[in-house]
Protein backbone atom coordinates (compact mmCIF):
# COMPACT_ATOMS: atom_id res chain seq x y z
CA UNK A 1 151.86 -63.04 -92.21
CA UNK A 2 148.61 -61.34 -90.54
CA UNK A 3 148.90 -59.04 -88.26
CA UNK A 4 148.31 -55.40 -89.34
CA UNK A 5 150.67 -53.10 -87.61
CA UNK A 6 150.13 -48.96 -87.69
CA UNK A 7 152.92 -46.57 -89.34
CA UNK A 8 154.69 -46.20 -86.41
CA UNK A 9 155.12 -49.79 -85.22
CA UNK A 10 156.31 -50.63 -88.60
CA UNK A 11 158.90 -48.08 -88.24
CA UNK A 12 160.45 -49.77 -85.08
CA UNK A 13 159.84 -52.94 -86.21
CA UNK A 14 162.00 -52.22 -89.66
CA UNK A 15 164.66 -50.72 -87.89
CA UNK A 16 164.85 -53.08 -84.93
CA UNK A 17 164.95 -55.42 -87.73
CA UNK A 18 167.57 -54.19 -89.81
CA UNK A 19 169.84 -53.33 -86.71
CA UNK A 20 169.71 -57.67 -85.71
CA UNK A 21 170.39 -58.29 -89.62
CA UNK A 22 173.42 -56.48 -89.47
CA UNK A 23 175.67 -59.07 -88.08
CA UNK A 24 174.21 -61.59 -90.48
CA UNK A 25 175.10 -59.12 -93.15
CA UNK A 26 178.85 -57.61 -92.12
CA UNK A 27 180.89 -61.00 -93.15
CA UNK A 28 179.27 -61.09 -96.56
CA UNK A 29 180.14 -57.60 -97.84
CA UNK A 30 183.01 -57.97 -100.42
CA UNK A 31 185.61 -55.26 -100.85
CA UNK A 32 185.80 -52.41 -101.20
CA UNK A 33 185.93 -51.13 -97.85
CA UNK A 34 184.03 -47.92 -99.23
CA UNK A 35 181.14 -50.54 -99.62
CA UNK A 36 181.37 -51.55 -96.55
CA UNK A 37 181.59 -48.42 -94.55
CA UNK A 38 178.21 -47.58 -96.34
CA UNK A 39 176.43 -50.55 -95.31
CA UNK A 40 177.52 -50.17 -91.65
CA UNK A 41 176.04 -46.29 -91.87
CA UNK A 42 172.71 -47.89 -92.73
CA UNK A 43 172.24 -50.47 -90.56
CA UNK A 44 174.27 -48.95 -87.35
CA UNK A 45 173.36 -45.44 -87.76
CA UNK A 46 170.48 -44.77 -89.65
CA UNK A 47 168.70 -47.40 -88.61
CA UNK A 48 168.76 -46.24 -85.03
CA UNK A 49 166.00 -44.09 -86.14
CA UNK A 50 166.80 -40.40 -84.83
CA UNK A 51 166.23 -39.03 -88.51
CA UNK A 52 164.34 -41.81 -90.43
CA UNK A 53 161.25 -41.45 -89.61
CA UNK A 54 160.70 -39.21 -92.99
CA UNK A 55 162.37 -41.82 -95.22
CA UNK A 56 160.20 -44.33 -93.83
CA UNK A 57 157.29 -42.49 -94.81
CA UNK A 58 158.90 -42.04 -98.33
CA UNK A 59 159.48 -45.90 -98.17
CA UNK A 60 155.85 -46.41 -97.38
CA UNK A 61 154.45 -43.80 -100.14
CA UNK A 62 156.88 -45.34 -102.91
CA UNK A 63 155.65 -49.16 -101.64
CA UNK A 64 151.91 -48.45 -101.17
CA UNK A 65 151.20 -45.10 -102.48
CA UNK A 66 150.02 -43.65 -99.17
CA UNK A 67 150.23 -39.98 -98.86
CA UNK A 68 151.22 -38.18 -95.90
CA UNK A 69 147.80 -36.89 -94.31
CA UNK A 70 146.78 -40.54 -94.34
CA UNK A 71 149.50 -42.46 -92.39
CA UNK A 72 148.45 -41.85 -89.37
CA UNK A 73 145.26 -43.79 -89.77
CA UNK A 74 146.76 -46.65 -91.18
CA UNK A 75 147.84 -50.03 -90.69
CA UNK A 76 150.07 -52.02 -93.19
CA UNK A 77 149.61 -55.97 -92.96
CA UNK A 78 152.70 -57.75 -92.17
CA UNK A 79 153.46 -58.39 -95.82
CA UNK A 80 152.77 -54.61 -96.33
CA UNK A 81 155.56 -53.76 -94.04
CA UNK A 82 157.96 -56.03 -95.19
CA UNK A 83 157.54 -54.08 -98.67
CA UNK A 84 157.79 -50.81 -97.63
CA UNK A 85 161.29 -51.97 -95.71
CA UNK A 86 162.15 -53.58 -98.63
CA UNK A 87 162.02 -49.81 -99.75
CA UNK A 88 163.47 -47.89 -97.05
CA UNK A 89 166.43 -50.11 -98.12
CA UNK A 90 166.41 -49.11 -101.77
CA UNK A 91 165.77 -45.66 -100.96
CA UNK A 92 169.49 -45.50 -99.47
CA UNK A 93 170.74 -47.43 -101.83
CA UNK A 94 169.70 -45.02 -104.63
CA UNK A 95 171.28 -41.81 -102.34
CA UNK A 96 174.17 -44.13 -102.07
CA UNK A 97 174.37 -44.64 -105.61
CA UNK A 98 173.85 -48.53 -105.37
CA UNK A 99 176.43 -48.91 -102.45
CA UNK A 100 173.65 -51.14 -100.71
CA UNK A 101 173.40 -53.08 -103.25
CA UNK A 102 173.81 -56.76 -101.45
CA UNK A 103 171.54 -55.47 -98.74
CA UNK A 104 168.88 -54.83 -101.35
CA UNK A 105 169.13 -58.42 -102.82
CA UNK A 106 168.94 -59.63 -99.53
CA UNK A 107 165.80 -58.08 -98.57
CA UNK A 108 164.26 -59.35 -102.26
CA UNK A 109 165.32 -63.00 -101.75
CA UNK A 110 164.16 -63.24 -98.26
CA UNK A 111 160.56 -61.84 -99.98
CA UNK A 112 160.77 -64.15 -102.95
CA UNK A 113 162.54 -66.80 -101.54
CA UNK A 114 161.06 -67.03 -97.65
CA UNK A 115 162.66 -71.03 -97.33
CA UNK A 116 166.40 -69.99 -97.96
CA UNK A 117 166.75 -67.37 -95.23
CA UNK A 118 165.33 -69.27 -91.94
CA UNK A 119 167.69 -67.00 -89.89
CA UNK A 120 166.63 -63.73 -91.29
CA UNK A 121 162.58 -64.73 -91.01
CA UNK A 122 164.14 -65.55 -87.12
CA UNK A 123 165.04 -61.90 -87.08
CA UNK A 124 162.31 -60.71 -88.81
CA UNK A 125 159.66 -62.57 -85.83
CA UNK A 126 162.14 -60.95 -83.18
CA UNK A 127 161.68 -57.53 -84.20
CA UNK A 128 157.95 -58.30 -84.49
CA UNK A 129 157.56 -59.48 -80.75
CA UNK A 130 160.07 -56.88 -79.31
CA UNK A 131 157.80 -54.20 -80.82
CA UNK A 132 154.27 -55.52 -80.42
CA UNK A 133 154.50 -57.82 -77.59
CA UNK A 134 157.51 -55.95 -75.52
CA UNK A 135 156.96 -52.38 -76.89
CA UNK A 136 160.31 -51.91 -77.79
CA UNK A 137 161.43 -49.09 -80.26
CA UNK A 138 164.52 -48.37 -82.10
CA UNK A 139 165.05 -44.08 -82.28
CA UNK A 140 162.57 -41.66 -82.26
CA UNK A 141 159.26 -41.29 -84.85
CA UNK A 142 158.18 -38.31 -86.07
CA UNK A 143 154.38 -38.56 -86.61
């Protein structure tokens, strides 16, 4: 992980992420289907980005402490990003009172455990490229 990547590039690339992890994700939500529901809002609708681009930069002040007025001259290594996704997760999952709780685990393995989720990494690269090599975005940031 080296490539630095600025607020806004991060943004797609978490979403665009999260919207290919979803299908890796659906089979392996348990009942109930309350639970599941939940998880499908996050990663089918708010993670086509119309309204997330302020809890993303919540995500990224809660990961890295980086207020508002300075986002827009920053860059977050690739590690960096990973965190503050990591928290844009866990930031539903407290308004959801826990409901994304699998998601969340997910996310921590993958960071703790990089060797037992080749697939997810695969997604993780994909969003990556599609972003900074494609310029692809996923919804609509608000600077």
């Amino acid at each position: 992980m080296r490539q630095e990547v600025t607020i806004e590039e991060g943004y797609h690339i978490s979403l665009s992420f999260f919207n290919e992890l979803w299908p890796l994700v659906e089979p392996n939500i348990q009942k109930p289907e309350e639970i599941k529901n939940v998880h499908e809002l996050f990663f089918c609708i708010v993670c086509i980005g119309e309204e997330a681009s302020t809890e993303w930069k919540q995500a990224i002040y809660r990961a890295k402490k980086i207020p508002n007025e300075e986002l827009r001259k920053t860059k977050l290594s690739e590690e960096d990003l990973f965190l503050c996704a990591i928290e844009f997760c866990k930031l539903h999952n407290e308004r959801w009172e826990g409901m994304l709780d699998h998601s969340v685990r997910l996310l921590e393995s993958m960071k703790t455990n990089p060797e037992n989720h080749p697939i997810e990494w695969e997604k993780w690269k994909w969003a990556m490229e599609a972003v900074l090599i494609k310029h692809m975005t996923c919804g609509h940031f608000i600077p």
